[in-house]
Protein backbone atom coordinates (compact mmCIF):
# COMPACT_ATOMS: atom_id res chain seq x y z
CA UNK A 1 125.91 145.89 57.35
CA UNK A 2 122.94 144.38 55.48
CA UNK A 3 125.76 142.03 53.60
CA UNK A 4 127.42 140.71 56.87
CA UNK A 5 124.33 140.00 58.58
CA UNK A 6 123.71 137.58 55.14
CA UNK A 7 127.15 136.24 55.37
CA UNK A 8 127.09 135.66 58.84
CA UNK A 9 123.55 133.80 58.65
CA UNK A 10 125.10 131.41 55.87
CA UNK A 11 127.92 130.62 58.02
CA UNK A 12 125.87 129.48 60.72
CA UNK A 13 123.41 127.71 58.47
CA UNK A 14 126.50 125.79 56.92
CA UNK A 15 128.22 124.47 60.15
CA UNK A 16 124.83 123.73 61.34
CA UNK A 17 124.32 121.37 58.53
CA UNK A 18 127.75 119.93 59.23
CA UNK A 19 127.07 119.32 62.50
CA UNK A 20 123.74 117.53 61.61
CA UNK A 21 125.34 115.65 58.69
CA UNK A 22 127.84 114.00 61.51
CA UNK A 23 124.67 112.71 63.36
CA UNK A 24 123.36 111.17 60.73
CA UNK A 25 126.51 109.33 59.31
CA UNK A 26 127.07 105.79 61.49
CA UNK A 27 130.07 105.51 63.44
CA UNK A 28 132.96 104.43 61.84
CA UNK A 29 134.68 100.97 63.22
CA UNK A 30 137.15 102.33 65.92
CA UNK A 31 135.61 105.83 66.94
CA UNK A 32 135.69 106.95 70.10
CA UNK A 33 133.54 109.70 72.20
CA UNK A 34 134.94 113.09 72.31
CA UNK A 35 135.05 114.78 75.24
CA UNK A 36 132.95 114.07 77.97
CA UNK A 37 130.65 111.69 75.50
CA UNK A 38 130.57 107.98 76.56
CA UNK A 39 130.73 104.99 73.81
CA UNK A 40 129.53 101.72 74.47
CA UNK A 41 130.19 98.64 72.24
CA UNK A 42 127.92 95.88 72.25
CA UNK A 43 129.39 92.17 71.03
CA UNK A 44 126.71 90.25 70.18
CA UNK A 45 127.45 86.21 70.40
CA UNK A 46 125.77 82.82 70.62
CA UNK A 47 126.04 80.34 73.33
CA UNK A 48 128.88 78.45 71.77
CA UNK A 49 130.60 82.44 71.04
CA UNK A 50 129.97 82.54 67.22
CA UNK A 51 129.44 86.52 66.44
CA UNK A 52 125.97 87.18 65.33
CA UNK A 53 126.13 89.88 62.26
CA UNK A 54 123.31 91.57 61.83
CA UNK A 55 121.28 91.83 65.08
CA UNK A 56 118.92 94.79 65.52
CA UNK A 57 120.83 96.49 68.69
CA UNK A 58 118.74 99.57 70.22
CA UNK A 59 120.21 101.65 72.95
CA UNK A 60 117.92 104.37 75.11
CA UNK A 61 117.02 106.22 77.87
CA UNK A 62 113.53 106.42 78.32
CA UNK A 63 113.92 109.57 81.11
CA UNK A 64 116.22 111.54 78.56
CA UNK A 65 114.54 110.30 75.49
CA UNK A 66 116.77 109.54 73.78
CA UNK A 67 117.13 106.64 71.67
CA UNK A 68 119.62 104.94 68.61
CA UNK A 69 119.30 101.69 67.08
CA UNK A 70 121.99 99.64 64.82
CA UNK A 71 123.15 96.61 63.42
CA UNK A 72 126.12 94.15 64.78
CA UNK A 73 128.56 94.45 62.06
CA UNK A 74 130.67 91.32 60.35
CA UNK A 75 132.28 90.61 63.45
CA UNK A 76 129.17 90.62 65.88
CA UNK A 77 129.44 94.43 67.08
CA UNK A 78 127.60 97.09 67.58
CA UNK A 79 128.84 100.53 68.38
CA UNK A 80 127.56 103.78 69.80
CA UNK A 81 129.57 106.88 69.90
CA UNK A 82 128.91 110.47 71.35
CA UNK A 83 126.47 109.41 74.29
CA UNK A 84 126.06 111.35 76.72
CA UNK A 85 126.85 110.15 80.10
CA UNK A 86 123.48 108.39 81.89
CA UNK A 87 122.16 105.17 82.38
CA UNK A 88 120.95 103.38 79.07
CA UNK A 89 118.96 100.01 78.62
CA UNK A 90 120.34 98.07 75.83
CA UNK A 91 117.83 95.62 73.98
CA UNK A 92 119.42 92.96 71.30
CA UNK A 93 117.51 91.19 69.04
CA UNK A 94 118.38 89.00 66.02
CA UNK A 95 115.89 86.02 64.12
CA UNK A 96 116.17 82.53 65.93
CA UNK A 97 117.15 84.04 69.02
CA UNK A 98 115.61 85.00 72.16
CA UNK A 99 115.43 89.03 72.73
CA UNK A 100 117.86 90.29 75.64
CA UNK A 101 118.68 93.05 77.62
CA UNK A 102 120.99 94.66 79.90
CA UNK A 103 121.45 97.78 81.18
CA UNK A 104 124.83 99.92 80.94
CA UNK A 105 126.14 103.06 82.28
CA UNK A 106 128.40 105.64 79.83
CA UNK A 107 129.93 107.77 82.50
CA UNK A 108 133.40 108.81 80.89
CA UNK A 109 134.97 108.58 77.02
CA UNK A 110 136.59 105.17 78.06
CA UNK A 111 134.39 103.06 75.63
CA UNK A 112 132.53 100.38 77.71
CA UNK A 113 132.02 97.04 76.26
CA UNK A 114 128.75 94.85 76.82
CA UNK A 115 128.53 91.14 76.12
CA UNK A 116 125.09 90.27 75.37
CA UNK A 117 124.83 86.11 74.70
CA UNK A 118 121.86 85.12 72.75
CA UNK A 119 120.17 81.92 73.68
CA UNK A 120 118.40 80.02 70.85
CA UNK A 121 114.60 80.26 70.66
CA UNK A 122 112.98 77.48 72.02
CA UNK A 123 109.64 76.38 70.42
CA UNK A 124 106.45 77.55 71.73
CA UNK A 125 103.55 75.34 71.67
CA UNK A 126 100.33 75.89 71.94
CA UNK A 127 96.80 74.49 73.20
CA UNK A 128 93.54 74.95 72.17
CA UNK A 129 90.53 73.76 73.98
CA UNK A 130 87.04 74.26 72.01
CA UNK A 131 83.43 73.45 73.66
CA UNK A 132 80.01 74.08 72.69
CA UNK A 133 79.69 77.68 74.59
CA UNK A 134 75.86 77.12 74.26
CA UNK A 135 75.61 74.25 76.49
CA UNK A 136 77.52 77.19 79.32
CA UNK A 137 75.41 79.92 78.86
CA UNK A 138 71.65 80.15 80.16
CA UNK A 139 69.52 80.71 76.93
CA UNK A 140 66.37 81.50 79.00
CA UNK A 141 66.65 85.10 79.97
CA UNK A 142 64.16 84.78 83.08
CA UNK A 143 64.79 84.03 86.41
CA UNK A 144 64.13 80.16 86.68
CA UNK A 145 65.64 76.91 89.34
CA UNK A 146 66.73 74.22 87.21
CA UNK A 147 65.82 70.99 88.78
CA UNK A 148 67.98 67.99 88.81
CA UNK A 149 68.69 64.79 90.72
CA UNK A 150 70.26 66.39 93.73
CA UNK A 151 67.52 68.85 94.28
CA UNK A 152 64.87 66.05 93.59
CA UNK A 153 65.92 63.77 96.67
CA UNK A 154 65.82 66.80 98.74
CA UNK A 155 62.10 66.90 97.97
CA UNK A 156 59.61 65.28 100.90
CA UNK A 157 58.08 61.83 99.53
CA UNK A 158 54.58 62.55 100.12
CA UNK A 159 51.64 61.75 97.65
CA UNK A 160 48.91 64.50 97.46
CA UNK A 161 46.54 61.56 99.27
CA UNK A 162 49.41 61.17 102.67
CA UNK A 163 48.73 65.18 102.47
CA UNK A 164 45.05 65.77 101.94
CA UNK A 165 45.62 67.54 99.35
CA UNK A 166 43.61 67.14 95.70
CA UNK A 167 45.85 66.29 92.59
CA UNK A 168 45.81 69.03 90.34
CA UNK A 169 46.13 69.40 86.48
CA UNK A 170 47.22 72.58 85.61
CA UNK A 171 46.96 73.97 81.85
CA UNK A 172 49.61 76.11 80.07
CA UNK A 173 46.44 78.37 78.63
CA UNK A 174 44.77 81.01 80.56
CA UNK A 175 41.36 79.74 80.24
CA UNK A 176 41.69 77.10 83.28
CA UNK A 177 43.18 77.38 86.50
CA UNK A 178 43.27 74.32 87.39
CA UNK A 179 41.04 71.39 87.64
CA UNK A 180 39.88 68.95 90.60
CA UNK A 181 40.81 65.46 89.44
CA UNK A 182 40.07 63.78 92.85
C-alpha cells in the first residue's frame, strides 16, 4: 500500500512538472490554442509597413490578473497561445517609437490577429524658466503693508500745519516717544 501511495505521488509530481515545463517554454511559430484557449497574434509594423523585430509586446487582464509579455520575432510578430477567453489590453513598445495600445478579445481557438502601427517618436522639447524666488517670497515674517506709488496717491495731501497737528520725530529706541518739533 505504502509503495503505491509513493508511486502514485511521483506520478503526479512528474506530469505536474510537465505541465509547468510547457508554460514556461515560448510558443512555437504556428501554434495554436487547444481547446477552448484563444491565441492572439500581434504584427507589429511601422508607418511605411516595415516589421519591427524585437518590440517588447505585453498582453493582460488586469481583472483576471493575468499577464505575458514577448518579443516580435524576425518577421514583426508576436504570439500568444493558450489564453483563456476574456478581454485583454495589448501594450507594444519598441525604441524610437511611440508606445501603443489596443484592446482585443480571445473568445474561441480561431487565432485573432492585431495590427498595431507604430508611429515614430517625435522630439520633445523642453522649457525652463528660472527667477530669483527671493524677490517672490516675503522675507519679513510679520504682518506688515508695503507701501508703493499706488497706495501713496491714495493718501490725503495735507501738511501737519493745514491739520493742526505738530510734526513729530519719532525714534526707533525706547527711550523717546516722540518729540515736539513745532
Amino acid at each position: 500500500m505504502r509503495r503505491i501511495l509513493i508511486l502514485s505521488l511521483g506520478c503526479f509530481v512528474a506530469i505536474a512538472a510537465m505541465a509547468w515545463a510547457a508554460d514556461a517554454v515560448p510558443d512555437p511559430p504556428g501554434a495554436q490554442a487547444t481547446g477552448n484557449a484563444g491565441t492572439v497574434e500581434v504584427d507589429v509594423t511601422d508607418p511605411t509597413g516595415a516589421v519591427i523585430p524585437g518590440a517588447a509586446v505585453t498582453i493582460e487582464n488586469r481583472a483576471a490578473r493575468f499577464s505575458r509579455s514577448g518579443q516580435t520575432d524576425a518577421n514583426g510578430i508576436a504570439r500568444f497561445t493558450n489564453l483563456p477567453p476574456n478581454p485583454y489590453h495589448i501594450e507594444v513598445n519598441a525604441p524610437g517609437f511611440q508606445p501603443q495600445a489596443q484592446d482585443v478579445t480571445a473568445r474561441t481557438s480561431v487565432p485573432v490577429t492585431v495590427k498595431a502601427v507604430l508611429v515614430l517618436a517625435q522630439e520633445k522639447e523642453t522649457v525652463e524658466v528660472h527667477s530669483g524666488a527671493s524677490e517672490l517670497v516675503e522675507s519679513v515674517p510679520t504682518a506688515h503693508t508695503d507701501i508703493d506709488r499706488e497706495l501713496f496717491s491714495k493718501l490725503p495731501r495735507q501738511t501737519p500745519a493745514e491739520t493742526g497737528m505738530p510734526w513729530r520725530v519719532f525714534s526707533p529706541c525706547s527711550c523717546n516717544s516722540g518729540m515736539d518739533i513745532s
